[in-house]
C-alpha atoms as a PDB file:
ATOM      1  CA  UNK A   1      90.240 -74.209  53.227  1.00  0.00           C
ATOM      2  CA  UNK A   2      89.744 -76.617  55.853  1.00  0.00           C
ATOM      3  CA  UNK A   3      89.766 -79.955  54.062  1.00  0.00           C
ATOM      4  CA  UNK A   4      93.088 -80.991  53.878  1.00  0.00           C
ATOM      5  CA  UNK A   5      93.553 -80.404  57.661  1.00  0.00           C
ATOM      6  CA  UNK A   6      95.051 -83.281  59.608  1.00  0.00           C
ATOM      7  CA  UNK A   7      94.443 -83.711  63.296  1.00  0.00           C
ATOM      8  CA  UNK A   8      98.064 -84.849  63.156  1.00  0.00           C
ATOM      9  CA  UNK A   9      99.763 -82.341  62.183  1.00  0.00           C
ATOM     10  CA  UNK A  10      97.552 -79.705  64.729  1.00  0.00           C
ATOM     11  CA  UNK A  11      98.440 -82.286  67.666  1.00  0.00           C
ATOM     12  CA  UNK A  12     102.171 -81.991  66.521  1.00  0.00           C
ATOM     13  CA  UNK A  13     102.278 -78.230  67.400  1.00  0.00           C
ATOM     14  CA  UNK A  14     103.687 -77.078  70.483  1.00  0.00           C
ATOM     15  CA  UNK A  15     106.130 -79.082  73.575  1.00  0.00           C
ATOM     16  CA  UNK A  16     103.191 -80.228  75.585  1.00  0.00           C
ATOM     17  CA  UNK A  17     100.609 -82.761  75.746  1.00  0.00           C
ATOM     18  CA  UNK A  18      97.212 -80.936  75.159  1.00  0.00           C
ATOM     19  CA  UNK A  19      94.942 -82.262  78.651  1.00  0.00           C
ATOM     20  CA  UNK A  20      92.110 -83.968  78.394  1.00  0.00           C
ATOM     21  CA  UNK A  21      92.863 -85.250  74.697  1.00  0.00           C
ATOM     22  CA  UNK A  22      91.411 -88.745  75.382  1.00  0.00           C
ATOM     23  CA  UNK A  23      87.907 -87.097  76.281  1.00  0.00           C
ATOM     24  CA  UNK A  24      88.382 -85.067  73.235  1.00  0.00           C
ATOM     25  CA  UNK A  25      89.161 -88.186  71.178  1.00  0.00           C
ATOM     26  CA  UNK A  26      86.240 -89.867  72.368  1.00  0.00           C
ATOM     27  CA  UNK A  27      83.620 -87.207  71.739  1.00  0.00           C
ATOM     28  CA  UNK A  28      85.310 -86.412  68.193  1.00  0.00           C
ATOM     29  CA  UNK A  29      84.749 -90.040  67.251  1.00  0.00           C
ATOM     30  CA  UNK A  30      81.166 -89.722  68.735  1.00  0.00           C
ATOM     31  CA  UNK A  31      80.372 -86.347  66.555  1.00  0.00           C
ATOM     32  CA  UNK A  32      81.908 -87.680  63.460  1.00  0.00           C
ATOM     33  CA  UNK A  33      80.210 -91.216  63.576  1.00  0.00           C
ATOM     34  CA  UNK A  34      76.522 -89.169  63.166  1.00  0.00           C
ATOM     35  CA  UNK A  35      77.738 -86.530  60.320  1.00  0.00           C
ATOM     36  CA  UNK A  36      77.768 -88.707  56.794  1.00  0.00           C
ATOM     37  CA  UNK A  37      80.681 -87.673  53.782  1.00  0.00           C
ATOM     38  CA  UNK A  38      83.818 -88.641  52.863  1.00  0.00           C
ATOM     39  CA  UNK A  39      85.947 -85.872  54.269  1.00  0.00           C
ATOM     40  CA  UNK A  40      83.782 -87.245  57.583  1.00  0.00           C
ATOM     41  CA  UNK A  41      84.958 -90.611  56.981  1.00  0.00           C
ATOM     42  CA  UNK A  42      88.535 -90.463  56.730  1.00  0.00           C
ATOM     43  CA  UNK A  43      88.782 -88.449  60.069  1.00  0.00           C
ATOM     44  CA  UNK A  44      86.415 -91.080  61.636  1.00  0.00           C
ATOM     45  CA  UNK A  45      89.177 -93.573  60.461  1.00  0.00           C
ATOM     46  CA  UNK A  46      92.293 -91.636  61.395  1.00  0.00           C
ATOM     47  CA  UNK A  47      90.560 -90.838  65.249  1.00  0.00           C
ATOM     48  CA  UNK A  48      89.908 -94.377  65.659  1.00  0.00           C
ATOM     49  CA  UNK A  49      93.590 -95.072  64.665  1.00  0.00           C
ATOM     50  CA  UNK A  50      95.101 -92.691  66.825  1.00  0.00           C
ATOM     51  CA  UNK A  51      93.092 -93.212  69.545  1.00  0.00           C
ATOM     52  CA  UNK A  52      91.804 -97.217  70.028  1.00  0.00           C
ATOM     53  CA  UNK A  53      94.164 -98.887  67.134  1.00  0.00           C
ATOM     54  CA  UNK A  54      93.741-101.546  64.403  1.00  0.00           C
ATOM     55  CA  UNK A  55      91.354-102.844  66.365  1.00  0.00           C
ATOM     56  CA  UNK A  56      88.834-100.109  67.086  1.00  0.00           C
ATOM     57  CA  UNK A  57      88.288 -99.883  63.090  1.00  0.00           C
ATOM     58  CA  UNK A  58      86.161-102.746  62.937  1.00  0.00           C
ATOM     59  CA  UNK A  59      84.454-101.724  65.921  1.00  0.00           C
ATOM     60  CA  UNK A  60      83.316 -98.338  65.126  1.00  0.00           C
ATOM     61  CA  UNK A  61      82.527-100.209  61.426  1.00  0.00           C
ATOM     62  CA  UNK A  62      79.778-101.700  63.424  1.00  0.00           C
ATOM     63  CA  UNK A  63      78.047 -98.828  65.013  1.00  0.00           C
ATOM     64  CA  UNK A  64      78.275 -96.503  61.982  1.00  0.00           C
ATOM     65  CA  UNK A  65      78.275 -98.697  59.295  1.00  0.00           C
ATOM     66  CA  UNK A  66      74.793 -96.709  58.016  1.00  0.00           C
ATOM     67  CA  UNK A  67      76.637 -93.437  57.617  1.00  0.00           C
ATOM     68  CA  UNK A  68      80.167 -94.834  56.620  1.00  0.00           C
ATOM     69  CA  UNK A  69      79.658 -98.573  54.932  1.00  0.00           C
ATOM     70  CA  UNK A  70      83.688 -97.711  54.398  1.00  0.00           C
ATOM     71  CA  UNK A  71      84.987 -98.674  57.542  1.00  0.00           C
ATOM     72  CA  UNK A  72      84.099-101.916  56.787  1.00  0.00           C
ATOM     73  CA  UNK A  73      85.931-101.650  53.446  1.00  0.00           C
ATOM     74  CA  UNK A  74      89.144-100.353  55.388  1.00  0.00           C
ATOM     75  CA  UNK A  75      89.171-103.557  57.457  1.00  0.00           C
ATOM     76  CA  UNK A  76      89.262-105.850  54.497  1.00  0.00           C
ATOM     77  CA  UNK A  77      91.500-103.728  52.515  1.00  0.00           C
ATOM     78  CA  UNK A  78      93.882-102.911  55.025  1.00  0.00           C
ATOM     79  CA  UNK A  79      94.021-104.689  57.896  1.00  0.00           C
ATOM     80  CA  UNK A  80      94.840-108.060  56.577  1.00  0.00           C
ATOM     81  CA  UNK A  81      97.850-108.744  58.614  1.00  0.00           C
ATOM     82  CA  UNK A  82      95.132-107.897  61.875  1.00  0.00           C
ATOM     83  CA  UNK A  83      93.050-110.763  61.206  1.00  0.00           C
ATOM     84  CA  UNK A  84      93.213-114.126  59.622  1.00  0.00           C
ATOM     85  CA  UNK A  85      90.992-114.851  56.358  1.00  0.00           C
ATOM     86  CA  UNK A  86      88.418-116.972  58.247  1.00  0.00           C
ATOM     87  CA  UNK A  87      87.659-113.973  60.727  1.00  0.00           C
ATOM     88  CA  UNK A  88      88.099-111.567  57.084  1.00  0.00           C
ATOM     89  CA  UNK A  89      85.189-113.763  55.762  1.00  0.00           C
ATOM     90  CA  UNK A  90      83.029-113.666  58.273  1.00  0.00           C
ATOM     91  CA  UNK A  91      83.514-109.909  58.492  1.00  0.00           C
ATOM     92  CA  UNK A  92      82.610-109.789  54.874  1.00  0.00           C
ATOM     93  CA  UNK A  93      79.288-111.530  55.209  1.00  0.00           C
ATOM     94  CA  UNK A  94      78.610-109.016  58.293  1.00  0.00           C
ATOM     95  CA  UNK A  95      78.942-106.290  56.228  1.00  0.00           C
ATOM     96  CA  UNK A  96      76.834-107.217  53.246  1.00  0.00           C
ATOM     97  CA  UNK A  97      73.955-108.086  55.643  1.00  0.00           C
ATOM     98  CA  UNK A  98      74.243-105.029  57.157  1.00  0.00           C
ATOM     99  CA  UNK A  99      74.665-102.228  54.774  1.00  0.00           C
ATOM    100  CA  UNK A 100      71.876-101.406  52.365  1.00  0.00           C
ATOM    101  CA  UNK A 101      72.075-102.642  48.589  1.00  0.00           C
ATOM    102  CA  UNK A 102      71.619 -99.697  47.126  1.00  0.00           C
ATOM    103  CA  UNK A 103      75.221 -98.606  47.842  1.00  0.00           C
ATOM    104  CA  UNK A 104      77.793 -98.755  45.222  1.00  0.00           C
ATOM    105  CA  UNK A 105      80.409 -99.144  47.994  1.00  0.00           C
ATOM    106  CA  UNK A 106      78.642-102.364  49.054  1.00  0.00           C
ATOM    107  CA  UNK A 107      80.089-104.320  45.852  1.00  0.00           C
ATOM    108  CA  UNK A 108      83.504-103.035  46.794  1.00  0.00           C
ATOM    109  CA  UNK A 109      82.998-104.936  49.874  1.00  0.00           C
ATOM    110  CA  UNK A 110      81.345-108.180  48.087  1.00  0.00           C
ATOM    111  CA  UNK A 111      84.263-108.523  45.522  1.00  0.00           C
ATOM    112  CA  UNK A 112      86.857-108.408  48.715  1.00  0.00           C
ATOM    113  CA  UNK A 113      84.841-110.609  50.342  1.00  0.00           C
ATOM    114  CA  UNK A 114      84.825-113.099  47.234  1.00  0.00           C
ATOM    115  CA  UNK A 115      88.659-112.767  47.291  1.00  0.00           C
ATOM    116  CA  UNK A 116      89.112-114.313  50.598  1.00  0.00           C
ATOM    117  CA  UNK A 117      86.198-116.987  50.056  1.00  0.00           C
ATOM    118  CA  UNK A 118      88.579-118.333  46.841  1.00  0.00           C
ATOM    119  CA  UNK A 119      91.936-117.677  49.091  1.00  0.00           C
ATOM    120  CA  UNK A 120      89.887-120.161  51.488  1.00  0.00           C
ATOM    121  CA  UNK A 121      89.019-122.322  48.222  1.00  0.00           C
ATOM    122  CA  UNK A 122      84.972-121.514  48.971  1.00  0.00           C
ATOM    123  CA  UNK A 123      84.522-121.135  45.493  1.00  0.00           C
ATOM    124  CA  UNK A 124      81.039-122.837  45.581  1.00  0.00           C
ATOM    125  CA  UNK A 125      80.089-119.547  47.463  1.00  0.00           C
ATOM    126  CA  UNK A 126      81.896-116.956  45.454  1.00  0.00           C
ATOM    127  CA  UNK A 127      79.444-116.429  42.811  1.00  0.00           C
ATOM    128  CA  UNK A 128      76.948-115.433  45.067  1.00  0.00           C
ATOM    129  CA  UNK A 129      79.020-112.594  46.321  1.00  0.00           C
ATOM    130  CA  UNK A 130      79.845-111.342  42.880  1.00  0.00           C
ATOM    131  CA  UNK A 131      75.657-111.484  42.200  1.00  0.00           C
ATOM    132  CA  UNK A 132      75.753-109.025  45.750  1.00  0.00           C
ATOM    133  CA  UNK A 133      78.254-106.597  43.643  1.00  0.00           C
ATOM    134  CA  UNK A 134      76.389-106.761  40.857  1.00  0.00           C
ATOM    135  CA  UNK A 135      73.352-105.984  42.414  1.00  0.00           C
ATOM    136  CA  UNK A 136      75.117-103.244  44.041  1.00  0.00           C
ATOM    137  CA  UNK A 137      76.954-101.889  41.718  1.00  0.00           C
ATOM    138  CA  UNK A 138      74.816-103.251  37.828  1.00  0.00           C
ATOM    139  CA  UNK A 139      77.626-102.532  35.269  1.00  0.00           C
ATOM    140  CA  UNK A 140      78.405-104.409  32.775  1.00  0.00           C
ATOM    141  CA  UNK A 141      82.024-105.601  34.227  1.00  0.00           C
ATOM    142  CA  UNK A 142      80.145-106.894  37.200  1.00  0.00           C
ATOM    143  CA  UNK A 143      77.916-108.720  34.570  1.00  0.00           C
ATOM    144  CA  UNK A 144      80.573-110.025  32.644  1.00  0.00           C
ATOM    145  CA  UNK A 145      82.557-111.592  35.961  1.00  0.00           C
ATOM    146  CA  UNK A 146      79.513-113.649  36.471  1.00  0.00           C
ATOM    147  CA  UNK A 147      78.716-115.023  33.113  1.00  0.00           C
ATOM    148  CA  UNK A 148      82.232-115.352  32.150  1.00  0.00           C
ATOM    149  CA  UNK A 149      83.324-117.029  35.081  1.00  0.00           C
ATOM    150  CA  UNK A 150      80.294-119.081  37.250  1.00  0.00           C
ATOM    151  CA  UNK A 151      80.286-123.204  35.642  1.00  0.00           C
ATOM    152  CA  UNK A 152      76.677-122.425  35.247  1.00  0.00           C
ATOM    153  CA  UNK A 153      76.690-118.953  32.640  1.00  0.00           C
ATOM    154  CA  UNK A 154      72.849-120.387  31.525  1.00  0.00           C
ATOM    155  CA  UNK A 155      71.496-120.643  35.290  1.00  0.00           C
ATOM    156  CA  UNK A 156      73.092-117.368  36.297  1.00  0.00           C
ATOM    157  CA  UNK A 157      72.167-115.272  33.224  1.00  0.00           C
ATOM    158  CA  UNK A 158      68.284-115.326  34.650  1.00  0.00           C
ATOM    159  CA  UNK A 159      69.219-114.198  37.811  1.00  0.00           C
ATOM    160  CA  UNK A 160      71.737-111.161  36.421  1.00  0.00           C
ATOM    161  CA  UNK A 161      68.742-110.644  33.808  1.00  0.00           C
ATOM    162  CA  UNK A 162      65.948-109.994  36.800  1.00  0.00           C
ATOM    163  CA  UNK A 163      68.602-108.125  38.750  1.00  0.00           C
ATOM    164  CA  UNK A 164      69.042-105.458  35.333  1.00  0.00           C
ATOM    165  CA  UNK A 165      65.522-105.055  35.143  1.00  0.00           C
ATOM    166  CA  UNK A 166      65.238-104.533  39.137  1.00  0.00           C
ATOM    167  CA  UNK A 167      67.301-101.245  39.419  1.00  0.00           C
ATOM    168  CA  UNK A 168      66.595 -98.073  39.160  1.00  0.00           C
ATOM    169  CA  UNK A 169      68.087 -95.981  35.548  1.00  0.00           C
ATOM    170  CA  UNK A 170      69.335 -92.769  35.036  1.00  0.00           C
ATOM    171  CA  UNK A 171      72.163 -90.258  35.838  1.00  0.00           C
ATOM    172  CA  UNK A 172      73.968 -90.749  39.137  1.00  0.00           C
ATOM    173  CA  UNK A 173      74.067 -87.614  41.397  1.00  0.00           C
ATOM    174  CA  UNK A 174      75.792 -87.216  44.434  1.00  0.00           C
ATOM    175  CA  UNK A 175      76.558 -83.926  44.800  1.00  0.00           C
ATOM    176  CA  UNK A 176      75.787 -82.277  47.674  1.00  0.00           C
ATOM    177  CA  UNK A 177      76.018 -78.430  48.489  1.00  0.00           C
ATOM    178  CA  UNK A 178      77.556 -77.518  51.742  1.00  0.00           C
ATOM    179  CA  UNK A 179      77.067 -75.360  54.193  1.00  0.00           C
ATOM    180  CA  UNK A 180      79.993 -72.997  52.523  1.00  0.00           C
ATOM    181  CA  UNK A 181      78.447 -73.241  48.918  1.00  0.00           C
ATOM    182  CA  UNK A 182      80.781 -75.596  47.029  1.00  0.00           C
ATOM    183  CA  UNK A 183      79.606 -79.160  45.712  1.00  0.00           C
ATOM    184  CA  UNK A 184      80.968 -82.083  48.054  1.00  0.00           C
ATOM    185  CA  UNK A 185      81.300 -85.721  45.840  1.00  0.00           C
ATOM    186  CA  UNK A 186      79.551 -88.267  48.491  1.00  0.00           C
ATOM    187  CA  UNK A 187      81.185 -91.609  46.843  1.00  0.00           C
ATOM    188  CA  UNK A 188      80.999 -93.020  50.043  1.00  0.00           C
ATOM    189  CA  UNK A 189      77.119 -93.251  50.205  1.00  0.00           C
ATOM    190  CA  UNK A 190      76.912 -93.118  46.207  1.00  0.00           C
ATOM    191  CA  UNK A 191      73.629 -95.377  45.350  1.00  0.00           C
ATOM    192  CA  UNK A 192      73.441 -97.905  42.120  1.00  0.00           C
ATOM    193  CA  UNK A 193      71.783 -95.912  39.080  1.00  0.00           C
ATOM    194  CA  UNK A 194      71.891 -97.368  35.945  1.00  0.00           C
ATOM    195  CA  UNK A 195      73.263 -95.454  32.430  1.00  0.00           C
ATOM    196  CA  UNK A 196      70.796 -95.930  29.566  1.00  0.00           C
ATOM    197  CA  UNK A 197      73.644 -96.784  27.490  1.00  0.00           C
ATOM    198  CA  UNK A 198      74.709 -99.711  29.923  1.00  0.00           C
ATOM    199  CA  UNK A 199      71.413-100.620  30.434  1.00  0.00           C
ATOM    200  CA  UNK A 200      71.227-101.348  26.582  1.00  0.00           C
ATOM    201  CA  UNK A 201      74.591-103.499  26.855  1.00  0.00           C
ATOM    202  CA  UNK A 202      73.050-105.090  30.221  1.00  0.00           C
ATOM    203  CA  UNK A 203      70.233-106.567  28.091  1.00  0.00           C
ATOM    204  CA  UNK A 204      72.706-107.796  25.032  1.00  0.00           C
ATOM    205  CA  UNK A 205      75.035-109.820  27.299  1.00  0.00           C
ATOM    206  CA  UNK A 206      71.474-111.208  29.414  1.00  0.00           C
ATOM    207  CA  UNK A 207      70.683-112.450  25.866  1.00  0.00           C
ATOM    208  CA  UNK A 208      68.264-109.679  25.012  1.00  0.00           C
ATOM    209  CA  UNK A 209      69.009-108.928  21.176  1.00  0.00           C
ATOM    210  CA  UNK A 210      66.085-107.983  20.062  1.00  0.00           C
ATOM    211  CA  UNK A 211      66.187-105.400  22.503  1.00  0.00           C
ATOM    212  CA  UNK A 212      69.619-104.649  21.720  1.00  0.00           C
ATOM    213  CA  UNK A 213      68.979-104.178  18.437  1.00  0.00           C
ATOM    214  CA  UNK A 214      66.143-102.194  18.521  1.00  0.00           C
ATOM    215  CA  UNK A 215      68.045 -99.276  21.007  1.00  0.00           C
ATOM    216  CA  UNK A 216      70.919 -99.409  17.986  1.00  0.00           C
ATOM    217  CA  UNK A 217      67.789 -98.245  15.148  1.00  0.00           C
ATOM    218  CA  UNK A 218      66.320 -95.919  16.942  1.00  0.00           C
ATOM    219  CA  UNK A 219      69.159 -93.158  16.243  1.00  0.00           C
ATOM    220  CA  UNK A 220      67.664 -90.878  13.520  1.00  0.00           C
ATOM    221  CA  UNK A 221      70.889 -88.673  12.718  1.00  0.00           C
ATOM    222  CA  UNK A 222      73.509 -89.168  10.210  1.00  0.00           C
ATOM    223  CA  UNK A 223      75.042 -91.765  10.323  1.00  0.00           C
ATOM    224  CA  UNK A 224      73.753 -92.671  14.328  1.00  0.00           C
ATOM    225  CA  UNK A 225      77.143 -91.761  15.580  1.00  0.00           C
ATOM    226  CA  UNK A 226      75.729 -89.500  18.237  1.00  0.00           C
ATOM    227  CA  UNK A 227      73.304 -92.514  20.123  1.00  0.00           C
ATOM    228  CA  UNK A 228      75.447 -93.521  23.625  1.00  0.00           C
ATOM    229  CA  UNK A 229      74.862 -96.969  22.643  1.00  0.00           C
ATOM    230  CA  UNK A 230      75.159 -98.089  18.691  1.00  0.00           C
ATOM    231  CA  UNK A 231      78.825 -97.776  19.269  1.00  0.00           C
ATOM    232  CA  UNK A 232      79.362-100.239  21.510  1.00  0.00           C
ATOM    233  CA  UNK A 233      76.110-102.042  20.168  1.00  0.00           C
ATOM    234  CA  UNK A 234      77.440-102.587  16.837  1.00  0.00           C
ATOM    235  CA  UNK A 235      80.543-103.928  18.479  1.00  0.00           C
ATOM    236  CA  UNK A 236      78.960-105.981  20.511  1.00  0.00           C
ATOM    237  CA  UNK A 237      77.022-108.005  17.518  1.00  0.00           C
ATOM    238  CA  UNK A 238      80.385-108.135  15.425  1.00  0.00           C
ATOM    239  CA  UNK A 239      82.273-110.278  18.446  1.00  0.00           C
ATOM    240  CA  UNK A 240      78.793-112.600  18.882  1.00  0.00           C
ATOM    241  CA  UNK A 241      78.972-112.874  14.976  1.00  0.00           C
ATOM    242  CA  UNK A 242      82.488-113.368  15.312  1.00  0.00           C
ATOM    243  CA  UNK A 243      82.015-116.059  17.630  1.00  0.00           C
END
């Protein structure tokens, strides 16, 4: 009932300014920067709006950055016009250090941070941040970025090849049950888990056939339509034939 409540449109009520609202914007910040979600995280952002500006995102990025790795996000999505790219950059490479790697969130932040290296023309540098969203966040579009588009597809495939075989595979879960009994999606702190099916593809585009081909026979049923991977498999070894 409560989660589409804004603070805005509560303050808006009544003809008089409620007292003490900058203590109360204060401790709200305080409270919200220890609880982790996304519901959490947006009213972090929106208290820190109303109550210190622009400015006070990147702040509050810094002291709750292990709870809500978005904040960071927010300031290279959306405050652009705040700061200048060289300060955006640098802010970048803060936040990778910082936050963990196991966040998928984290290669949301690397791929910004890659845009503003080639805005600066850094693009000796801008590989390595698409290997930090790729090790956040292993899909095979991540993958593909890298080998497709580094001058050096041979050097790098070794490195995206050890990072594939580095992470952890299975099912992604992030739901959480609340304290009211529903199931809350946590993207914000979402960690890297790797499909079987893309871990298959992960090992075709490292150069892995064998491997590839080996996932594709071991679907017993008619016709081996229902394996995740011989579809895209098969499809895969028609466009390197093709080529």
């Amino acid at each position: 009932f409560f989660r589409e409540i804004k603070l805005e449109k509560m303050l808006s009520l009544g003809s008089e300014e409620l007292e003490g609202l900058s203590d109360f914007w204060d401790s709200w910040i305080d409270l919200l920067k220890e609880k982790s979600g996304d519901m959490e995280a947006r009213l972090l952002k929106e208290a820190v709006l109303y109550q210190r500006g622009e400015g006070g995102i990147l702040d509050a990025a810094r002291s709750a950055y292990e709870k809500h790795p978005s904040l960071y996000l927010e300031v290279l999505e959306n405050l652009k016009n705040y700061y200048d790219r060289v300060q955006l950059l640098e802010i970048g490479k803060e936040a990778l250090e910082k936050i963990e790697k196991k966040y998928v969130l984290r290669s949301e932040i690397a791929l910004k941070t890659a845009e503003v290296a080639l805005s600066l023309d850094e693009e000796a540098y801008v590989v390595n941040y698409w290997l930090e969203a790729f090790l956040s966040s292993t899909t095979p579009l991540n993958c593909l970025r890298i080998l497709a588009e580094s001058n050096k597809p041979t050097h790098y495939q070794k490195i995206v090849k050890n990072i594939a075989l580095s992470v952890k595979y299975g099912k992604r879960n992030i739901s959480v049950l609340d304290n009211y009994g529903s199931y809350n999606q946590d993207k914000e702190l979402e960690e890297n888990y790797v499909p079987e099916c893309n871990k298959a593809i992960l090992r075709f585009l490292t150069g892995d056939f064998e491997f590839a081909i080996k996932e594709c026979c071991k679907v017993r049923e008619p016709l081996g339509w229902t394996g995740e991977f011989i579809k895209c498999g098969l499809a895969l070894f028609l466009l390197l034939l093709l080529k």
